[in-house]
N, C-alpha and C. Protein backbone atom coordinates (compact mmCIF):
# COMPACT_ATOMS: atom_id res chain seq x y z
N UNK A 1 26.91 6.71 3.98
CA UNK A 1 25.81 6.27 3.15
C UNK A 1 24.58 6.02 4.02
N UNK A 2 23.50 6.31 3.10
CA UNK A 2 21.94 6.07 4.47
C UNK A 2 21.90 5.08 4.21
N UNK A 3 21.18 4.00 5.34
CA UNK A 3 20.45 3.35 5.42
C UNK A 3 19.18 3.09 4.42
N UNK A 4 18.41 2.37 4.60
CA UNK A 4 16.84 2.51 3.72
C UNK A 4 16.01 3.27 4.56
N UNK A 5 16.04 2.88 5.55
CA UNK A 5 15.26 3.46 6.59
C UNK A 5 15.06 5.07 6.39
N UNK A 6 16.21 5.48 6.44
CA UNK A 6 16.48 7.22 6.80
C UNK A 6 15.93 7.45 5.30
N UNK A 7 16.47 6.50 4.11
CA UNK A 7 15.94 7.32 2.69
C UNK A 7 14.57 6.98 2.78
N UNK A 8 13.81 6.40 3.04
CA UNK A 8 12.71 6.43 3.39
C UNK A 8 12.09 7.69 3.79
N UNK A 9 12.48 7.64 4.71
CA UNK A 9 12.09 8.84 6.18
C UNK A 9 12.12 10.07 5.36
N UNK A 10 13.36 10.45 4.40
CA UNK A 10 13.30 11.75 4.05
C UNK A 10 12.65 12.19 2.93
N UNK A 11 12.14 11.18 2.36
CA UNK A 11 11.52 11.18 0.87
C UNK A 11 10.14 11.06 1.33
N UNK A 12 9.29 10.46 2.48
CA UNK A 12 7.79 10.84 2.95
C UNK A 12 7.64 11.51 3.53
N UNK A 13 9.40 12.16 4.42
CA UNK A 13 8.79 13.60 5.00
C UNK A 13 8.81 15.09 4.11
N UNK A 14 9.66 14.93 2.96
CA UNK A 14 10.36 16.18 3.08
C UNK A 14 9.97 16.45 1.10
N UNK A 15 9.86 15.40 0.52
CA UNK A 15 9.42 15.48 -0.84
C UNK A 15 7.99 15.51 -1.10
N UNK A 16 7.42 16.23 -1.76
CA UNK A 16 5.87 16.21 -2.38
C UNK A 16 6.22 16.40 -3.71
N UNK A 17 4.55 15.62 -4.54
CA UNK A 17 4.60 15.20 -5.52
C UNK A 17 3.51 15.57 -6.35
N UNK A 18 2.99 15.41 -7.60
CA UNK A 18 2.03 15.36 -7.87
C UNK A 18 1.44 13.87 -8.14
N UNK A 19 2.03 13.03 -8.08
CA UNK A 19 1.50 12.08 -8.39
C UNK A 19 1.42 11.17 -10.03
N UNK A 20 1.59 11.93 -11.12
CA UNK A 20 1.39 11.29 -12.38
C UNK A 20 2.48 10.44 -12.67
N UNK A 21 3.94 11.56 -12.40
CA UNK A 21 4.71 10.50 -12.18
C UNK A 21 5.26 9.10 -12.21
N UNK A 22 4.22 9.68 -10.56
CA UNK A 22 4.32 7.74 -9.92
C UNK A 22 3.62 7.11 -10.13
N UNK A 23 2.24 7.25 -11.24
CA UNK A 23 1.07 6.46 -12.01
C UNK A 23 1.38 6.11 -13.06
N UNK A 24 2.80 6.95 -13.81
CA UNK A 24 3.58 6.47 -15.07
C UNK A 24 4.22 5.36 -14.80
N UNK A 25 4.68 5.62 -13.64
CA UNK A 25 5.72 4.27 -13.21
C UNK A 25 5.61 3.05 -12.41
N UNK A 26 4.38 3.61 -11.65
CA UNK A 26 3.46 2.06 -11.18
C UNK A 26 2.78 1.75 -12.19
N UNK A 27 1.80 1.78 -12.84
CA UNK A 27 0.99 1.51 -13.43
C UNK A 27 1.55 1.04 -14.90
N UNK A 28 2.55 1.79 -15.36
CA UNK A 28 3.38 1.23 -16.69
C UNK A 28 4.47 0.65 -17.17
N UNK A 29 5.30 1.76 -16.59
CA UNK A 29 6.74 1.52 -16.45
C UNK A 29 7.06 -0.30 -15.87
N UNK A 30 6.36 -0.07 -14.72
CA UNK A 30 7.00 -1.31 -13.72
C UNK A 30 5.96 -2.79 -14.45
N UNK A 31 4.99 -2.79 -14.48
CA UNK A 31 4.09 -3.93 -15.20
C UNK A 31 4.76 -4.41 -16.40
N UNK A 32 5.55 -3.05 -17.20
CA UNK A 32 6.22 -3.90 -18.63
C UNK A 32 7.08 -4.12 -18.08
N UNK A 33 8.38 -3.59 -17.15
CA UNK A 33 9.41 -4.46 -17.02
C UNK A 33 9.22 -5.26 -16.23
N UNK A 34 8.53 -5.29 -15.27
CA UNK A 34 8.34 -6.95 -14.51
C UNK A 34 7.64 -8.11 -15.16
N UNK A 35 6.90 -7.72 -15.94
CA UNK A 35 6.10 -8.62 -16.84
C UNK A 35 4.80 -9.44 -16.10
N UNK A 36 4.66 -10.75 -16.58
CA UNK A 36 3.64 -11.33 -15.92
C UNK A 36 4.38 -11.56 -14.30
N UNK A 37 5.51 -11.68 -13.58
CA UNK A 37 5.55 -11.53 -12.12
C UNK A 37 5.13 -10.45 -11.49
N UNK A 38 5.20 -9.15 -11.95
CA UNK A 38 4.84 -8.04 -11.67
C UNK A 38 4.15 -7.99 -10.28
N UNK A 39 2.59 -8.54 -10.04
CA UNK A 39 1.87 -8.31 -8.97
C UNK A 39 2.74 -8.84 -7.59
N UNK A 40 3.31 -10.42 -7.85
CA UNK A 40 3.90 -10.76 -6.90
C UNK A 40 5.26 -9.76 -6.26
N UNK A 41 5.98 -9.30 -7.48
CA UNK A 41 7.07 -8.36 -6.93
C UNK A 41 6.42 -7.68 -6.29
N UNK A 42 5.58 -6.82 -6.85
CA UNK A 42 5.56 -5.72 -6.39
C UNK A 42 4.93 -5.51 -4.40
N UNK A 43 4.33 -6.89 -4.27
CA UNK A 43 3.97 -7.41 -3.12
C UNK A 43 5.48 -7.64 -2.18
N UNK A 44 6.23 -8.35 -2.95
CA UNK A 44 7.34 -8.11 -2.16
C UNK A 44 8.07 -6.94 -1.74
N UNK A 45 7.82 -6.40 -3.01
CA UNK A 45 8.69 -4.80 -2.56
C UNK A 45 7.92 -3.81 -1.16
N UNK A 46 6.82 -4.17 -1.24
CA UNK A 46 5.58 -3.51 -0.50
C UNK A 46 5.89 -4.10 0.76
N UNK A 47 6.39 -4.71 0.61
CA UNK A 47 6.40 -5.92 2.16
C UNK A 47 7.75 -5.40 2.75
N UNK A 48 8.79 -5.62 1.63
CA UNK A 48 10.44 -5.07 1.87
C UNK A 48 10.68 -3.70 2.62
N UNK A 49 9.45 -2.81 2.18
CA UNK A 49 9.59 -1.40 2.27
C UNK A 49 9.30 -0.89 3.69
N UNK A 50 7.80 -1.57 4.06
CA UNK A 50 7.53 -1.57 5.26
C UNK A 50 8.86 -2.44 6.55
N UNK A 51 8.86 -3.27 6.48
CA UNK A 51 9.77 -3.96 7.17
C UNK A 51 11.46 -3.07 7.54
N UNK A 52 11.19 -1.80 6.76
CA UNK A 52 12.33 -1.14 6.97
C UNK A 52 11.91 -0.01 7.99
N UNK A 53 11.02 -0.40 8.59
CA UNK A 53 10.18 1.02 9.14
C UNK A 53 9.65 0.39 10.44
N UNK A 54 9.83 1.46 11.74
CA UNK A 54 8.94 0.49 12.69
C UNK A 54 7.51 1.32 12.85
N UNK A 55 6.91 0.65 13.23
CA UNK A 55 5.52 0.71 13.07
C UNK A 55 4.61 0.17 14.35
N UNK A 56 4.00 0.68 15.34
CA UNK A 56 3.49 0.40 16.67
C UNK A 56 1.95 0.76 16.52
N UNK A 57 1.31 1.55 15.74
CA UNK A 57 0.01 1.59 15.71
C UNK A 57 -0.82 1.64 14.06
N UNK A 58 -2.15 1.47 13.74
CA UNK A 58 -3.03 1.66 12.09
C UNK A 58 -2.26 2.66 12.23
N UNK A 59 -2.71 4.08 13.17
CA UNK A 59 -2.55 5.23 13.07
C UNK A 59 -1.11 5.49 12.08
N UNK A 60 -0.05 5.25 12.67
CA UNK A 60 1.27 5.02 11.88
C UNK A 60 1.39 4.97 10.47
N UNK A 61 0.58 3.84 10.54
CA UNK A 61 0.44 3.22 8.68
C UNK A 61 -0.32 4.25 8.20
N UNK A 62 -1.34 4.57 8.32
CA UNK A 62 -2.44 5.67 8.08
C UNK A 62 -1.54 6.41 7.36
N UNK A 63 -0.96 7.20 8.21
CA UNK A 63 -0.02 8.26 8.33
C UNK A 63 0.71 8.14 6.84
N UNK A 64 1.69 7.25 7.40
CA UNK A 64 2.79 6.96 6.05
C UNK A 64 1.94 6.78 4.64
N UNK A 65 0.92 6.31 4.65
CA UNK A 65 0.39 6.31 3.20
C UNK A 65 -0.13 7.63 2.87
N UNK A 66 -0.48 7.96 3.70
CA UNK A 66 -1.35 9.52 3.11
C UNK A 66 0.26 10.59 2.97
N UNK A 67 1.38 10.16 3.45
CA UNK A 67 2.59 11.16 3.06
C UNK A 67 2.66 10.41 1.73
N UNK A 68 3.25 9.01 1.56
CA UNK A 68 3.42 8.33 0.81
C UNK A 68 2.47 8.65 -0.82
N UNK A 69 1.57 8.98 -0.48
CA UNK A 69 0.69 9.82 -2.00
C UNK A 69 -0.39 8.43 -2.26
N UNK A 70 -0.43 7.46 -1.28
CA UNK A 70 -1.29 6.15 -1.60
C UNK A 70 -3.22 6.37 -0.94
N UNK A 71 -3.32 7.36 -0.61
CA UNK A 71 -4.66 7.62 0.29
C UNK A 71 -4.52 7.43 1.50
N UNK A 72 -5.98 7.84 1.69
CA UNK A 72 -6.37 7.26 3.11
C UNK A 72 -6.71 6.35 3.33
N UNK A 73 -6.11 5.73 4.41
CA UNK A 73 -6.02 4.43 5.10
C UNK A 73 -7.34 4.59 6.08
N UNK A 74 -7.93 3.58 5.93
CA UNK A 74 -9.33 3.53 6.98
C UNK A 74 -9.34 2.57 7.59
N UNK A 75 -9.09 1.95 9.01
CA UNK A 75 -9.60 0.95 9.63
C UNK A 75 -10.67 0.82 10.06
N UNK A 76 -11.44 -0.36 8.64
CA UNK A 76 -13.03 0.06 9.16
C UNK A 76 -13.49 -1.27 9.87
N UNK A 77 -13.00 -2.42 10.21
CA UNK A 77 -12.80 -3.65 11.00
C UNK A 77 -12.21 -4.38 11.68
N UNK A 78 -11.63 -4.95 12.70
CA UNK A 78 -11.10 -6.12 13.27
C UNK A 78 -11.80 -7.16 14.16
N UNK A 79 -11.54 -7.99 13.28
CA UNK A 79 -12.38 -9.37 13.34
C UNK A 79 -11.15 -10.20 13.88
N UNK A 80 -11.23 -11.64 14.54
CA UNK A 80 -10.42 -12.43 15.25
C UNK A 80 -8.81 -12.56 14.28
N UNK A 81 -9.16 -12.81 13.21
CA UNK A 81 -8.17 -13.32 12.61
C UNK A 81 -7.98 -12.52 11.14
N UNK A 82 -8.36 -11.22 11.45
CA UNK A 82 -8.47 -10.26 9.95
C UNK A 82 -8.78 -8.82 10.11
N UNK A 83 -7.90 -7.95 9.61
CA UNK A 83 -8.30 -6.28 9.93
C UNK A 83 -8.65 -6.29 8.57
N UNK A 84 -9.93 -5.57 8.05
CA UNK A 84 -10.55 -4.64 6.90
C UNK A 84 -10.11 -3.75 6.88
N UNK A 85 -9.25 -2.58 5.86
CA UNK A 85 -9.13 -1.69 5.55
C UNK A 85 -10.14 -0.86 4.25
N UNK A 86 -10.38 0.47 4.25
CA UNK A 86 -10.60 1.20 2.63
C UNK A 86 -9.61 2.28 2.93
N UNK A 87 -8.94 1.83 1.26
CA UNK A 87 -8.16 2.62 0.99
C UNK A 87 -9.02 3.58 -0.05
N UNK A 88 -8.89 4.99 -0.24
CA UNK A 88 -9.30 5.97 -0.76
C UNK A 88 -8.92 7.42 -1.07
N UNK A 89 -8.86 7.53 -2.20
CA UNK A 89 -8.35 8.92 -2.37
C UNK A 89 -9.23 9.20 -4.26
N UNK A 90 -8.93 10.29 -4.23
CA UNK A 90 -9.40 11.32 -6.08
C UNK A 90 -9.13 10.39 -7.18
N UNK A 91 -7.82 9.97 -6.41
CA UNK A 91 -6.89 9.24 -7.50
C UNK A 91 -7.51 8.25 -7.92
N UNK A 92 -7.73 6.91 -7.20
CA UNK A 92 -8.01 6.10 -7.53
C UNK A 92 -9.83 6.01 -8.02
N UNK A 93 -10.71 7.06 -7.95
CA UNK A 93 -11.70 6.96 -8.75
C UNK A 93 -11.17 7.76 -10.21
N UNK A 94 -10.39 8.98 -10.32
CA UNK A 94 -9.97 8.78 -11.72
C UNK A 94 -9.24 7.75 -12.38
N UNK A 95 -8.60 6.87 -11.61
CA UNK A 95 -7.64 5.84 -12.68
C UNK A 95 -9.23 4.80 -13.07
N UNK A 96 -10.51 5.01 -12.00
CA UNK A 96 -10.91 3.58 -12.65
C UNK A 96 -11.80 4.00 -13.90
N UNK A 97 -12.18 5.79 -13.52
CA UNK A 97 -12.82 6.40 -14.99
C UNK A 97 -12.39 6.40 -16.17
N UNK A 98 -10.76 6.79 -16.04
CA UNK A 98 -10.06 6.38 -16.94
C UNK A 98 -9.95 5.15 -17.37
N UNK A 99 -10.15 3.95 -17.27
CA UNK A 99 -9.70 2.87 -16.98
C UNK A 99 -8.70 2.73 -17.54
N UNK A 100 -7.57 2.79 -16.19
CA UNK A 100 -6.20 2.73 -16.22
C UNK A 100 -6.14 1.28 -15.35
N UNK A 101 -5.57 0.83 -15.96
CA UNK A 101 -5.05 -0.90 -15.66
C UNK A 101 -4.67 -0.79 -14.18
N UNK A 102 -5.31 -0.85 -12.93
CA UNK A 102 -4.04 -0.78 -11.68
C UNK A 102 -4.24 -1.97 -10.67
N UNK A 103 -3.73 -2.62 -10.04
CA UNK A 103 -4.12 -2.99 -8.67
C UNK A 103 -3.12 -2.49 -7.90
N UNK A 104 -3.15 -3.34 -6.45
CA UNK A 104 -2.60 -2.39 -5.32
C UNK A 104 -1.95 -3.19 -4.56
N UNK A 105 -1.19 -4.16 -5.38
CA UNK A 105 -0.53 -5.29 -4.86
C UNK A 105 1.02 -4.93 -3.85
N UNK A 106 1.27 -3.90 -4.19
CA UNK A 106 2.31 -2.98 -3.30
C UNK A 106 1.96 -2.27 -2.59
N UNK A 107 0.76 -1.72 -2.30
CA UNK A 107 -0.22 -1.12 -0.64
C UNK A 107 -0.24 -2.40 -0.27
N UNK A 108 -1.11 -3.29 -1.05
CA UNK A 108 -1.17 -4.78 0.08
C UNK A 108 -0.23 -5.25 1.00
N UNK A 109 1.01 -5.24 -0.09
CA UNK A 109 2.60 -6.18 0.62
C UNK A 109 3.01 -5.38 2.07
N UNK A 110 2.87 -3.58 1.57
CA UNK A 110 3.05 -2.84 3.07
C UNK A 110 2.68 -2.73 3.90
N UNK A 111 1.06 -3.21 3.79
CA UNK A 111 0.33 -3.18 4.71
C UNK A 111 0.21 -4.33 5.57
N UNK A 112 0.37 -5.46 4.67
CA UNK A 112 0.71 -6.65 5.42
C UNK A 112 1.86 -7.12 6.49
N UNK A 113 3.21 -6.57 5.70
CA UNK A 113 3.90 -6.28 7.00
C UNK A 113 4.47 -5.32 8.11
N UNK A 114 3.43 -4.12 7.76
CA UNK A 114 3.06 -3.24 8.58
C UNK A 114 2.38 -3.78 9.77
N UNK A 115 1.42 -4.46 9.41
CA UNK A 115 0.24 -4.96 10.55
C UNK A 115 0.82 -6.66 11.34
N UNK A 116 2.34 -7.08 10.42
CA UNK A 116 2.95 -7.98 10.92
C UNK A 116 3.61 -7.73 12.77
N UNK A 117 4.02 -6.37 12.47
CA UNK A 117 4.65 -5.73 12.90
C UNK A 117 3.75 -5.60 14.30
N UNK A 118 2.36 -4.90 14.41
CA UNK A 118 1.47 -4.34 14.91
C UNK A 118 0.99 -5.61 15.50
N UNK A 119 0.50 -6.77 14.83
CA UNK A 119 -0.20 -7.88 15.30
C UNK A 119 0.72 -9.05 16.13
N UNK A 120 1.67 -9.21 15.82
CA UNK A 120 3.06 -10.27 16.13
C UNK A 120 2.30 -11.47 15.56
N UNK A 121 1.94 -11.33 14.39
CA UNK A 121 1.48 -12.47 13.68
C UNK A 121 1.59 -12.56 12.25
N UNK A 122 1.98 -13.59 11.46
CA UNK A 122 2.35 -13.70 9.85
C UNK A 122 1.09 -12.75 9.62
N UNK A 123 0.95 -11.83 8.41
CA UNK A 123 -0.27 -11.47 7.67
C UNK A 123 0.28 -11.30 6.34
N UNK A 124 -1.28 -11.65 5.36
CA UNK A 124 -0.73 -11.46 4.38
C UNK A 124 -2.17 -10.91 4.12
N UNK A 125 -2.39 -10.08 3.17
CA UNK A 125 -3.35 -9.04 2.27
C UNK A 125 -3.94 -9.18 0.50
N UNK A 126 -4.66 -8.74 0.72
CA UNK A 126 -5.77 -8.71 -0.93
C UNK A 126 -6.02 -7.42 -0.55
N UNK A 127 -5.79 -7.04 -1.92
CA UNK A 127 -6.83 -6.06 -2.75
C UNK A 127 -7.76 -6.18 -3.54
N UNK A 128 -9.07 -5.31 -3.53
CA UNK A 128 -10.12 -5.36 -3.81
C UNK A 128 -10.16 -4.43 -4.42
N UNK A 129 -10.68 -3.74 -5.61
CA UNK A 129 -11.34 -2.43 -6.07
C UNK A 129 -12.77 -2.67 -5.49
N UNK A 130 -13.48 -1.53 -5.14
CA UNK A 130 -14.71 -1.28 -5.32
C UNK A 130 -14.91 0.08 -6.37
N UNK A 131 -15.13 -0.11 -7.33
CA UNK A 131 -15.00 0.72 -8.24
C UNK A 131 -16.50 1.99 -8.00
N UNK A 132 -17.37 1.16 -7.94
CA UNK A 132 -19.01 1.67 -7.72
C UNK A 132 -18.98 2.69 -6.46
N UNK A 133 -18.23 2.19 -5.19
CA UNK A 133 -17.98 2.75 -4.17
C UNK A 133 -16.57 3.79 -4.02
N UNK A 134 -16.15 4.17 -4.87
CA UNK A 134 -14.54 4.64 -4.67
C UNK A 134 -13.78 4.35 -4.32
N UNK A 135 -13.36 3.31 -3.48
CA UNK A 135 -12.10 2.62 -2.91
C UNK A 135 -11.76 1.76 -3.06
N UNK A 136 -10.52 0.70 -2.56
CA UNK A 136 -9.89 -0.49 -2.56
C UNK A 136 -10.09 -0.62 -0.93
N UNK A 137 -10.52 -1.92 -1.39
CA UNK A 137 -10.44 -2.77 0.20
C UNK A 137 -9.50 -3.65 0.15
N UNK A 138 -8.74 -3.56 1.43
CA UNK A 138 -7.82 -4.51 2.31
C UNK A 138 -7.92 -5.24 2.96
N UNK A 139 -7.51 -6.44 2.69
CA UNK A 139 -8.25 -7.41 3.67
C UNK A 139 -6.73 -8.03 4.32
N UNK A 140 -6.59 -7.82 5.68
CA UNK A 140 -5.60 -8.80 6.31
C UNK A 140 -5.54 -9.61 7.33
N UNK A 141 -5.37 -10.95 6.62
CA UNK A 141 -5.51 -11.62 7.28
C UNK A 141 -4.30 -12.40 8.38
N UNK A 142 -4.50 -12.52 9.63
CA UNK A 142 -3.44 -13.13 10.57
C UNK A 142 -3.41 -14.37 10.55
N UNK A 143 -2.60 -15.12 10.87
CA UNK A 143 -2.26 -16.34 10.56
C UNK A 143 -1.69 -16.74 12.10
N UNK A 144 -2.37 -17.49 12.90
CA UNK A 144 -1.52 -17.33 14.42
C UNK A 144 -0.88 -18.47 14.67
């Protein structure tokens, strides 16, 4: 039996998608069955997922999200106690034309302990839409 790790590994290397899919099932599917906890799970799961993965540079994370079908990862700051990210891709200016209900509380959770990983320090993350601008901003903050 695999690990998480390896099912991981073979499902961002080796599967492509289109994506609607997984906008049926983030965006709908999972919000009605989690209900009002929803954002927090899904932060955990985001957090769970990463933590199964090692991770030594942004570049890394970058990486895995743009296999992962979540955009591009941009490190556009690091400040003492906080890395800025924009996240960006097609997608997320059609879900906000559409206005399709989303946040990104499961990029946050991964990214947070992605950069746990990277920083050797607690972090935890927000999402931001910038709707006007095309992307979601990441904000993570370290905790030392």
């Amino acid at each position: 039996m695999q690990n998480k790790s390896e099912q991981i590994e073979k499902i961002i290397n080796h599967i492509e998608t289109t994506g609607s899919g997984y906008d049926l099932i983030r965006y709908v599917a999972l919000p009605d069955l989690l209900g009002k906890d929803a954002p927090i799970i899904l932060y955990v799961m985001g957090k769970n997922l990463a933590r199964a993965q090692a991770f030594e540079s942004i570049e890394q994370i970058a990486d895995f999200f743009k296999k992962a079908g979540w955009g591009s990862l941009e490190h556009i700051k690091e400040k003492r106690a906080e890395d800025i990210f924009k996240l960006q891709t097609r997608v997320i200016s059609e879900r906000h034309q559409l206005k399709i209900e989303t946040d990104y509380r499961l990029e946050a959770g991964f990214l947070a302990a992605a950069m746990e990983q990277i920083r050797s320090f607690q972090c935890e993350c927000t999402d931001e839409e910038k709707p006007r601008k095309n992307f979601v901003e990441l904000r993570v903050q370290h905790y030392r």
